[in-house]
N, C-alpha and C. Protein backbone atom coordinates (compact mmCIF):
# COMPACT_ATOMS: atom_id res chain seq x y z
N UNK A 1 20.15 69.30 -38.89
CA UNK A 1 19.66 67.98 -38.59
C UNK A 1 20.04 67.00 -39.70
N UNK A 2 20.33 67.03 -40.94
CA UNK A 2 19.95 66.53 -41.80
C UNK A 2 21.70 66.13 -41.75
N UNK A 3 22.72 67.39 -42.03
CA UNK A 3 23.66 67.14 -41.54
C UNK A 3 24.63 65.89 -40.57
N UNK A 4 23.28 65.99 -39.59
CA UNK A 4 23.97 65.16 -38.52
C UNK A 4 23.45 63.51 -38.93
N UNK A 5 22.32 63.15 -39.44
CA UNK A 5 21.67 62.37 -40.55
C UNK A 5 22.61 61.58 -41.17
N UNK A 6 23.51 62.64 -42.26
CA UNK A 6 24.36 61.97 -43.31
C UNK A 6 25.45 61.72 -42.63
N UNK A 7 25.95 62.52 -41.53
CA UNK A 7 27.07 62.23 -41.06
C UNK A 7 27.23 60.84 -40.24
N UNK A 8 26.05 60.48 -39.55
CA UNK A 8 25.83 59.13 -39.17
C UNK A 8 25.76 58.16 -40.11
N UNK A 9 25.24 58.30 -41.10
CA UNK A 9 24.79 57.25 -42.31
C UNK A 9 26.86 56.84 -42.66
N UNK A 10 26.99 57.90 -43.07
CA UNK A 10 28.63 57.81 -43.31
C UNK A 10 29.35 56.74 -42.29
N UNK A 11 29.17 57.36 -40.75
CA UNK A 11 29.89 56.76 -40.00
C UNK A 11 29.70 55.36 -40.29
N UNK A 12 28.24 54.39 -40.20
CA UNK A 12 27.77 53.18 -40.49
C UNK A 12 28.53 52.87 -41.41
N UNK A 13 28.69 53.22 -42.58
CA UNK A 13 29.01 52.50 -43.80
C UNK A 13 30.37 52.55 -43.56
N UNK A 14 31.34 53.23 -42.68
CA UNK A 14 32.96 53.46 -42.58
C UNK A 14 32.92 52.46 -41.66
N UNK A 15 32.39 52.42 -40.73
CA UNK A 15 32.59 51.12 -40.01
C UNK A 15 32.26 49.27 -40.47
N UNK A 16 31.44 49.33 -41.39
CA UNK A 16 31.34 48.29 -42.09
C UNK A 16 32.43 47.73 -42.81
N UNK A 17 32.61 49.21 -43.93
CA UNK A 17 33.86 48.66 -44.37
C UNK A 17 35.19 48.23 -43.41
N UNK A 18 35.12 48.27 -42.44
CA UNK A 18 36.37 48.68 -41.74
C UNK A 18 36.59 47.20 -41.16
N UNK A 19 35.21 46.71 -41.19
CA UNK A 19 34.84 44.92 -40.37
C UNK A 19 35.02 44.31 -41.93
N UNK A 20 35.28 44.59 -42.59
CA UNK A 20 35.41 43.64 -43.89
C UNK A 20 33.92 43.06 -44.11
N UNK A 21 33.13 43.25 -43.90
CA UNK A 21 31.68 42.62 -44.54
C UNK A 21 31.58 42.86 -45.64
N UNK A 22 30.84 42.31 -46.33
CA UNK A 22 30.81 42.71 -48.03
C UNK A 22 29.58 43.47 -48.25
N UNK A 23 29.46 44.39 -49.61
CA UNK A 23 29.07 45.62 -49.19
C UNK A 23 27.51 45.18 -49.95
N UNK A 24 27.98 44.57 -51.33
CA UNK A 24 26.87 44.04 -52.04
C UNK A 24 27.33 43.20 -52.80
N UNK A 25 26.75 42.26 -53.35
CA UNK A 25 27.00 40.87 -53.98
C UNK A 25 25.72 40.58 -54.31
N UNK A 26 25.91 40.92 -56.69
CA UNK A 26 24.84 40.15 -56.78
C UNK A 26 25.04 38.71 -57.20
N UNK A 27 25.69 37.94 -57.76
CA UNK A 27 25.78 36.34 -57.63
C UNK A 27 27.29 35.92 -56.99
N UNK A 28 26.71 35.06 -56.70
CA UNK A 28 28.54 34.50 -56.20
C UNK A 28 28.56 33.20 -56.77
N UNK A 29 29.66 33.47 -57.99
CA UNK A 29 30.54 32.51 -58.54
C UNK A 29 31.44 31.61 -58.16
N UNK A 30 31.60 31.61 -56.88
CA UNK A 30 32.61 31.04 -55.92
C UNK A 30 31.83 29.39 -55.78
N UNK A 31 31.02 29.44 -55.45
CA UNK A 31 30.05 27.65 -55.12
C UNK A 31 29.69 27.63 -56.48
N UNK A 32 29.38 26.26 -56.51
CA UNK A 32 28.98 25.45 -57.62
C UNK A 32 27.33 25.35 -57.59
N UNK A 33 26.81 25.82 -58.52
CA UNK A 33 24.90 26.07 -58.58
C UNK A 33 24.67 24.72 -57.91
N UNK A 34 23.90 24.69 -57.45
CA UNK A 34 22.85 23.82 -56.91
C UNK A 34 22.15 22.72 -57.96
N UNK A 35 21.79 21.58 -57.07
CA UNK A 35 21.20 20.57 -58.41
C UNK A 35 19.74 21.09 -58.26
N UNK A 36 19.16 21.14 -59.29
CA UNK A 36 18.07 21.70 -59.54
C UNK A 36 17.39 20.55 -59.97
N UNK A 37 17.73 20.17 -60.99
CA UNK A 37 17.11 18.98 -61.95
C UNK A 37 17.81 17.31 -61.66
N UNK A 38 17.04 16.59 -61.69
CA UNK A 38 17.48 15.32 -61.17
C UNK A 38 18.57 14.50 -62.21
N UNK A 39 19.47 13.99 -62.28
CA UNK A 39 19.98 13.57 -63.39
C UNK A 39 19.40 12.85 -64.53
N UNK A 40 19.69 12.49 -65.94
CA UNK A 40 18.88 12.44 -66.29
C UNK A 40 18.92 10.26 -66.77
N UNK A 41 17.73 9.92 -66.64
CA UNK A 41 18.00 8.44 -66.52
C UNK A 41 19.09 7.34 -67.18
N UNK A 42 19.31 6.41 -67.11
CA UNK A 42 20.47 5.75 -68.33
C UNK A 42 19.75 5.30 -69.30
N UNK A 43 20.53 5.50 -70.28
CA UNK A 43 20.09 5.28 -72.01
C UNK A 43 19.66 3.58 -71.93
N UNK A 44 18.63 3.53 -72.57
CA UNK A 44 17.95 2.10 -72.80
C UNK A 44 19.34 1.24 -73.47
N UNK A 45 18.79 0.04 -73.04
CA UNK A 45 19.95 -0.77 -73.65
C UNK A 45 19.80 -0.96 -74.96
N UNK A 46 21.00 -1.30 -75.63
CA UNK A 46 20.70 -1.80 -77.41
C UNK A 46 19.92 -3.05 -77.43
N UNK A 47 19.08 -2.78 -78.38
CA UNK A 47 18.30 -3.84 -79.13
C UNK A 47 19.44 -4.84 -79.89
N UNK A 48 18.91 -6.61 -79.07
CA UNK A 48 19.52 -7.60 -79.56
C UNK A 48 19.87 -7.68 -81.22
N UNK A 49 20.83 -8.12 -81.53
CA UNK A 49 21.37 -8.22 -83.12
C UNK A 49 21.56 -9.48 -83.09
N UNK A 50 20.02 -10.03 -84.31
CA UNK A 50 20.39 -11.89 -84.48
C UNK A 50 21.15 -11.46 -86.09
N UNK A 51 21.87 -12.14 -86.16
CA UNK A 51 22.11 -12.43 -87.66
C UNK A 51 21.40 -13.82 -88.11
N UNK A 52 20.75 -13.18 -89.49
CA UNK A 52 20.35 -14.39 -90.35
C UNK A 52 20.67 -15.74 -90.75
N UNK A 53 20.32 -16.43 -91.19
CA UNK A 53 20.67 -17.77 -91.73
C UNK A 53 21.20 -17.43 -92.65
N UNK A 54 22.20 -17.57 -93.33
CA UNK A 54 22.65 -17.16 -94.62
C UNK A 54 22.34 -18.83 -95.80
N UNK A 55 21.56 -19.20 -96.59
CA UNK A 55 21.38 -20.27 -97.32
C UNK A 55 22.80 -20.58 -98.15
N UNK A 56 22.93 -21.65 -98.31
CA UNK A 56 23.91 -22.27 -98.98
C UNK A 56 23.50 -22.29 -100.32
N UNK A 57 24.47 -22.67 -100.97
CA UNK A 57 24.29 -22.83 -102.46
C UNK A 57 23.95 -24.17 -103.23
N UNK A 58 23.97 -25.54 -102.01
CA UNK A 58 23.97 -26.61 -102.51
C UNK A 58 22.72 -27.12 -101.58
N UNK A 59 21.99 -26.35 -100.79
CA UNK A 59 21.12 -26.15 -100.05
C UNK A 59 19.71 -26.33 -100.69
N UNK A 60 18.74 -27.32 -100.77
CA UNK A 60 17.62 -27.16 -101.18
C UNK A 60 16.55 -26.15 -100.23
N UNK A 61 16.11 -25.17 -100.98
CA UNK A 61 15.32 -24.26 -100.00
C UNK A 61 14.02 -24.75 -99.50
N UNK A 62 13.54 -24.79 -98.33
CA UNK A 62 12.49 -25.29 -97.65
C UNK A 62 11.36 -24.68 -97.53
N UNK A 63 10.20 -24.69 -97.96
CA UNK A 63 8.86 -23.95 -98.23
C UNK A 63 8.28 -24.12 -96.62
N UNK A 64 7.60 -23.03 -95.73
CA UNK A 64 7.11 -23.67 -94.77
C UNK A 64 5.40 -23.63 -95.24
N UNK A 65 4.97 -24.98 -94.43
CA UNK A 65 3.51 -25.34 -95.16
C UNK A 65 2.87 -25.04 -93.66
N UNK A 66 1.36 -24.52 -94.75
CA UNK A 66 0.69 -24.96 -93.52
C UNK A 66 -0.23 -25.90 -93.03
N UNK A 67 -0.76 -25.93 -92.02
CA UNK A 67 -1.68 -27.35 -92.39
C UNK A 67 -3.01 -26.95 -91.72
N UNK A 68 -3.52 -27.25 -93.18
CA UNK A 68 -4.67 -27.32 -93.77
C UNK A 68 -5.59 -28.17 -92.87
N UNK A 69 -7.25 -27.87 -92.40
CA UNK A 69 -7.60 -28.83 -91.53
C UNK A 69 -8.27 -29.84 -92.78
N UNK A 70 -8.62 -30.95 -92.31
CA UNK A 70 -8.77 -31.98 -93.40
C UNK A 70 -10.20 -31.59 -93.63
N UNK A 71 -10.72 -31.75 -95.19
CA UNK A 71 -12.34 -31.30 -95.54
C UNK A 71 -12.48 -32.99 -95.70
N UNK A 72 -12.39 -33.73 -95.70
CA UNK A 72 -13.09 -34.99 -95.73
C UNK A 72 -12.83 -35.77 -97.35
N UNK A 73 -13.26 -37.01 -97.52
CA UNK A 73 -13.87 -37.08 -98.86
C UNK A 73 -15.13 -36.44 -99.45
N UNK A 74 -15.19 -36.60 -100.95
CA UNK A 74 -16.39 -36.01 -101.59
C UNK A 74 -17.43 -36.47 -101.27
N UNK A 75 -17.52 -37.72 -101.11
CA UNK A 75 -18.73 -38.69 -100.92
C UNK A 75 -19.19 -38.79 -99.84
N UNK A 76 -18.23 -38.56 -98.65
CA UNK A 76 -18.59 -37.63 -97.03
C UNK A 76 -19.38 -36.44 -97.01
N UNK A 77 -18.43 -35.66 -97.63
CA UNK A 77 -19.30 -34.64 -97.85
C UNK A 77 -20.88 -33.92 -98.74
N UNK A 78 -20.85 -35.08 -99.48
CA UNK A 78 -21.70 -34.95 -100.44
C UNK A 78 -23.13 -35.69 -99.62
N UNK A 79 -23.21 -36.83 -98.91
CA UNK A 79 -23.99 -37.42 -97.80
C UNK A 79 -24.49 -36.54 -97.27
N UNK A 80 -23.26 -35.75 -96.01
CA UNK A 80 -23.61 -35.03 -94.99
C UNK A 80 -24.70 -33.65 -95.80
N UNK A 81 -24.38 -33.06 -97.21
CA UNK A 81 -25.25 -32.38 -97.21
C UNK A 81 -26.66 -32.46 -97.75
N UNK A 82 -26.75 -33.84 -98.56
CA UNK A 82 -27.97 -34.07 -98.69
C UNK A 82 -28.98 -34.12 -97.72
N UNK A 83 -28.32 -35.28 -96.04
CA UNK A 83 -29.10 -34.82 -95.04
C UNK A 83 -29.14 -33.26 -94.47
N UNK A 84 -28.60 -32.73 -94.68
CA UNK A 84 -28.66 -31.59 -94.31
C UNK A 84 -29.88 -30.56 -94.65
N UNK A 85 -30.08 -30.81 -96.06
CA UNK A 85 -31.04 -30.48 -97.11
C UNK A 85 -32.28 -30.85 -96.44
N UNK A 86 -32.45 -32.76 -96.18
CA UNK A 86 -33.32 -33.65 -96.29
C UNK A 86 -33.86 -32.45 -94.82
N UNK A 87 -33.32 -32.18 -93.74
CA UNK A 87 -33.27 -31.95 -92.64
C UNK A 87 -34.12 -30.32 -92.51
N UNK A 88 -34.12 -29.77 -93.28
CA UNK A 88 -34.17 -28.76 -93.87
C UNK A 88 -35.79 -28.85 -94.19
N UNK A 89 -35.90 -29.44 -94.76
CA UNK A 89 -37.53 -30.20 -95.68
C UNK A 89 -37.10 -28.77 -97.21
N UNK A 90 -35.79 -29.13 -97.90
CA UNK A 90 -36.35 -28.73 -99.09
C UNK A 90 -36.41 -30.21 -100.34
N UNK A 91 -37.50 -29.93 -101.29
CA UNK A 91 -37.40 -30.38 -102.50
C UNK A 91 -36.71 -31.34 -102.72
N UNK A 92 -36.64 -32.08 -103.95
CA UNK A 92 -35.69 -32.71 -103.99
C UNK A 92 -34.85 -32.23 -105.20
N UNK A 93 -35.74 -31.31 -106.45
CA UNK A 93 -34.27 -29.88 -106.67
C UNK A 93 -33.56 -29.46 -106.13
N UNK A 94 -34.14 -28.58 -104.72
CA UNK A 94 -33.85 -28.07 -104.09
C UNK A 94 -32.64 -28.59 -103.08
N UNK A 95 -33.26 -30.06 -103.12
CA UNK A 95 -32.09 -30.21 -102.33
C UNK A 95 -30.78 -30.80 -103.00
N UNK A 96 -30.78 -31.37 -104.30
CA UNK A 96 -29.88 -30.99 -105.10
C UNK A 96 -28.63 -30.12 -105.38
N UNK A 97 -29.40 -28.96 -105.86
CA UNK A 97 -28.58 -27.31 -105.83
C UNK A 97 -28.20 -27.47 -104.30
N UNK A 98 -28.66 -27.54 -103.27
CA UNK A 98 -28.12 -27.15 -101.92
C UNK A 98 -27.14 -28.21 -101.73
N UNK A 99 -27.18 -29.03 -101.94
CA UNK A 99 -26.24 -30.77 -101.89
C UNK A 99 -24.67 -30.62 -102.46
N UNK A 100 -25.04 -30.01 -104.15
CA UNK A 100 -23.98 -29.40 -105.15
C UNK A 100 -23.19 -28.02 -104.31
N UNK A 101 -23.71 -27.08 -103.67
CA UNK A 101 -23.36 -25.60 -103.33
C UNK A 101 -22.20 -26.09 -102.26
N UNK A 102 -23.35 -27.13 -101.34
CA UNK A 102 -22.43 -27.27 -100.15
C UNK A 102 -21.32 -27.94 -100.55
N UNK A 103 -21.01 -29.46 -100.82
CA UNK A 103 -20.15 -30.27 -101.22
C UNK A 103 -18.58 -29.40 -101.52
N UNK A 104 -19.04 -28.19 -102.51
CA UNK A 104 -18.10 -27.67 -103.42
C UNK A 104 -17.16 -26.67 -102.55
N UNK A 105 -18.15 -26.55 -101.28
CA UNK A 105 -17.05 -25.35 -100.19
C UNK A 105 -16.09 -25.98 -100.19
């Protein structure tokens, strides 16, 4: 029995070969792999290039200012804090030193 088994198994595989089928194949190198991974994005663009001012030599250099909000005159200010004081109800030491403190901000 076993005989007649292998002798069939044989026949199968003689006839396979005989149709040209292929017998086993573990990769086939023939196609090109598959895209797997998505391409990968485009490179950021370059960062703009300013060139500097280059200063001259006969060039007076220019300070930039800033501006300052205006504190008033002394005598404005020196008013506004006495009432301030007066407003307050201190002393009239008191409101002195507080008159002098403020003025001087």
């Amino acid at each position: 029995m076993t005989r007649i088994v292998a002798a069939a198994w044989i026949a199968v595989i003689a006839a396979l070969f005989a149709q040209g089928a292929p017998v086993a194949q573990a990769q086939d190198f023939t196609s090109p792999p598959p895209n797997i991974l998505p391409p990968p994005p485009p490179p950021p663009p370059p960062p703009p290039i300013f060139v500097p001012k280059v200063p001259q030599m006969d060039e007076i250099p220019t300070q930039p200012k800033a501006a300052l909000p205006r504190r008033g005159s002394f005598n404005e200010r020196m008013s506004r804090c006495i009432a301030e004081g007066a407003a307050m109800g201190l002393s009239p030491n008191e409101r002195a030193a507080y008159s002098r403190a403020c003025a001087n901000q």
